[in-house]
C-alpha atoms as a PDB file:
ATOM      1  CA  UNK A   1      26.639 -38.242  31.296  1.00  0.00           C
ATOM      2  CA  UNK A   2      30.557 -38.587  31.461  1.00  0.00           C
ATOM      3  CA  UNK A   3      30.436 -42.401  31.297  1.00  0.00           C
ATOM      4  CA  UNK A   4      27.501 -42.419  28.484  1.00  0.00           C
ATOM      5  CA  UNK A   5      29.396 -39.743  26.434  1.00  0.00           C
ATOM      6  CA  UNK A   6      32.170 -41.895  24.301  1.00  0.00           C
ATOM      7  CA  UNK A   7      29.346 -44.296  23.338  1.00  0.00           C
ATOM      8  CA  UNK A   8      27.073 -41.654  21.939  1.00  0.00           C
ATOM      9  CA  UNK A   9      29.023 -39.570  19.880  1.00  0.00           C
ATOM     10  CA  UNK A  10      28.796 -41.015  16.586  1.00  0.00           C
ATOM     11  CA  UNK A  11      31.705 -40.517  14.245  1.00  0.00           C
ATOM     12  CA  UNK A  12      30.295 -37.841  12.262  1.00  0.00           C
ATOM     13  CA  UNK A  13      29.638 -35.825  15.195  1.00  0.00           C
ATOM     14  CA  UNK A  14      30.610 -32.256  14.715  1.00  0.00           C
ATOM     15  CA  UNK A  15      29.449 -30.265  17.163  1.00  0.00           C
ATOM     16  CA  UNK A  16      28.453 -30.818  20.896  1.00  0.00           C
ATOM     17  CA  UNK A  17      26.112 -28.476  22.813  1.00  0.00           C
ATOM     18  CA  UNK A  18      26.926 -28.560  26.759  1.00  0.00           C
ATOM     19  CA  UNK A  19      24.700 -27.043  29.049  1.00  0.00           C
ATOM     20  CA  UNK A  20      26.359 -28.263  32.845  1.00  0.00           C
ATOM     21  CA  UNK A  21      23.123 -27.432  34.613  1.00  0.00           C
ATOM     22  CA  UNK A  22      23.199 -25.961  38.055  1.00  0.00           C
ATOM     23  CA  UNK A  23      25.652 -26.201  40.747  1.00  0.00           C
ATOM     24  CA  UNK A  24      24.835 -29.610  42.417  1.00  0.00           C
ATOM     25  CA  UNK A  25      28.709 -31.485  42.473  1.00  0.00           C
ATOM     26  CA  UNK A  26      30.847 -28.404  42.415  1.00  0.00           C
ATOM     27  CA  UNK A  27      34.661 -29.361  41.663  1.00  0.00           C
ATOM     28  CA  UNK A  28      33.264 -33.228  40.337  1.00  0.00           C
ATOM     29  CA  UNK A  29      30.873 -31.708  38.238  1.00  0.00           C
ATOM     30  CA  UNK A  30      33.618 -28.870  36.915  1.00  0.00           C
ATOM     31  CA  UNK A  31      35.584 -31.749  36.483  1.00  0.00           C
ATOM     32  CA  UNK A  32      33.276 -34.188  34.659  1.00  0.00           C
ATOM     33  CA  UNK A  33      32.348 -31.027  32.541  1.00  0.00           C
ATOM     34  CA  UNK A  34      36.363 -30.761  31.379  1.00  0.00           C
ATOM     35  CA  UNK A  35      36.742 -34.631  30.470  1.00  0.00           C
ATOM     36  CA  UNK A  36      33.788 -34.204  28.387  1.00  0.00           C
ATOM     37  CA  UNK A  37      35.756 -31.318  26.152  1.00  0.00           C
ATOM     38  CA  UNK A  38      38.507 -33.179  26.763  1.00  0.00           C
ATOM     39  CA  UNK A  39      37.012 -35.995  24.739  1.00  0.00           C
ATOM     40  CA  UNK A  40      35.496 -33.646  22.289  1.00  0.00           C
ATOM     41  CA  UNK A  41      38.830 -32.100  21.454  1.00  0.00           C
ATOM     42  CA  UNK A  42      40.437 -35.352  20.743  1.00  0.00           C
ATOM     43  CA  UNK A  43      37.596 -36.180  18.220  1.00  0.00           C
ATOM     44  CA  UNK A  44      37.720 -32.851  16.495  1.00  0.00           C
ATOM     45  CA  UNK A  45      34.289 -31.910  18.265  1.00  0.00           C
ATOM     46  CA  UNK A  46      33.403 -28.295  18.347  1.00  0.00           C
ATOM     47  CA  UNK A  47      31.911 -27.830  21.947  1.00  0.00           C
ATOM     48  CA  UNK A  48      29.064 -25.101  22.555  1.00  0.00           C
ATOM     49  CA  UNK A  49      28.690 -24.449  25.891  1.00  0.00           C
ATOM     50  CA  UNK A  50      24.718 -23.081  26.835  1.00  0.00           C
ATOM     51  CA  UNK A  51      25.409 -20.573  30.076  1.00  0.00           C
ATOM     52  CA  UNK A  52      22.666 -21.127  32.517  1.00  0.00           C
ATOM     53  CA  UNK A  53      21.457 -17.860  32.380  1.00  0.00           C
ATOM     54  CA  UNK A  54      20.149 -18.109  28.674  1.00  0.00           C
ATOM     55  CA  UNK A  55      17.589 -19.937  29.955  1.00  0.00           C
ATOM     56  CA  UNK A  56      16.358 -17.457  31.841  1.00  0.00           C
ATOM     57  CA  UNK A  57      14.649 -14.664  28.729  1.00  0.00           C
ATOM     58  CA  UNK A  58      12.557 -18.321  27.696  1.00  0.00           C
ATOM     59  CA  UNK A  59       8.902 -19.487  28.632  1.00  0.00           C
ATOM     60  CA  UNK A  60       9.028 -22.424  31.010  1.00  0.00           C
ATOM     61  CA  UNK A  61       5.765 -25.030  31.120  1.00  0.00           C
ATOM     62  CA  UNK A  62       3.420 -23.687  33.932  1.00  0.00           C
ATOM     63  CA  UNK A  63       3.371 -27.158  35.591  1.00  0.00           C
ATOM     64  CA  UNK A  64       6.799 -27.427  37.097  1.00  0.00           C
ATOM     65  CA  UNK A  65       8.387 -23.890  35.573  1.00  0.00           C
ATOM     66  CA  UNK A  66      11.488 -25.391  35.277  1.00  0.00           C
ATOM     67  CA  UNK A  67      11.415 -27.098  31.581  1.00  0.00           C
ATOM     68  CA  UNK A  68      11.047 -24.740  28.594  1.00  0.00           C
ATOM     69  CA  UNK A  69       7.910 -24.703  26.350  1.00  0.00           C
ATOM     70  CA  UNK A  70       7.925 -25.479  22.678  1.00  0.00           C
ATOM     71  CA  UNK A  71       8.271 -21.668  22.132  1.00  0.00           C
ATOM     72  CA  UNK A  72      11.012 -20.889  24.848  1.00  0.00           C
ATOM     73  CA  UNK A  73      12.747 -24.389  22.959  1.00  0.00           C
ATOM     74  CA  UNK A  74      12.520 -22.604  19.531  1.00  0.00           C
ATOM     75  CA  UNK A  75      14.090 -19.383  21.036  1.00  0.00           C
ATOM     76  CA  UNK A  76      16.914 -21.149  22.751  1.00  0.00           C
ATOM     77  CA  UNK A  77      17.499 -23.037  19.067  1.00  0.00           C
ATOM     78  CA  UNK A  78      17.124 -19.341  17.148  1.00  0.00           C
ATOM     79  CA  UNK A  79      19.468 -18.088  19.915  1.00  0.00           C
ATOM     80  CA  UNK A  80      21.960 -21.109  19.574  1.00  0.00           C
ATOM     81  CA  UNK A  81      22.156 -20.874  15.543  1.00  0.00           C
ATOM     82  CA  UNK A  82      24.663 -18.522  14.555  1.00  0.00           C
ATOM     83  CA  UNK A  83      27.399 -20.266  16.881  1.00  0.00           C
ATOM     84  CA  UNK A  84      26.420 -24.109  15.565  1.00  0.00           C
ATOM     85  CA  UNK A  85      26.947 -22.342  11.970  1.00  0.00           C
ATOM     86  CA  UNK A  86      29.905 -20.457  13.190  1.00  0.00           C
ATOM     87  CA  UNK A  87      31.315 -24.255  14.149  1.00  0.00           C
ATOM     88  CA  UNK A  88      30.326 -25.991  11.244  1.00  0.00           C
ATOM     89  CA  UNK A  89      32.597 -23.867   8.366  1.00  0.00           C
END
């Protein structure tokens, strides 16, 4: 994600939402995680970081109960609003 990341933020980009995921490179991962806001704060990007836990309160698919359904999606995005509107004033 780090080494994709300068290539895919397009110049109008505003606002980045960051979820790290779980705990699989501990002190790389942190580290990764702080270059990327790193980056974002030299471009003017607003970062949004998405704890792990909000995932949590959201229907996941019944296949592998790990990746959220269309309606546990639409909650995260309801839940995620008021902060992307908070960054873009």
């Amino acid at each position: 994600m780090l080494a994709r990341l300068p290539g895919l933020l397009a110049a109008d980009t505003r606002v980045l939402i960051l979820q790290p995921g779980r705990e699989r490179g501990g002190d790389d991962r942190r580290g990764s995680m702080l270059q990327i806001e790193q980056i974002a704060a030299r471009r003017g990007i607003e970062v949004i970081k998405i704890p792990n836990n909000w995932f949590k309160e959201f229907p996941r698919q019944a296949v592998d109960h790990q990746h959220l359904t269309a309606e546990g999606f639409h909650g995260l995005a309801s839940k995620l609003l008021p902060r992307v509107e908070t960054a873009l004033r």
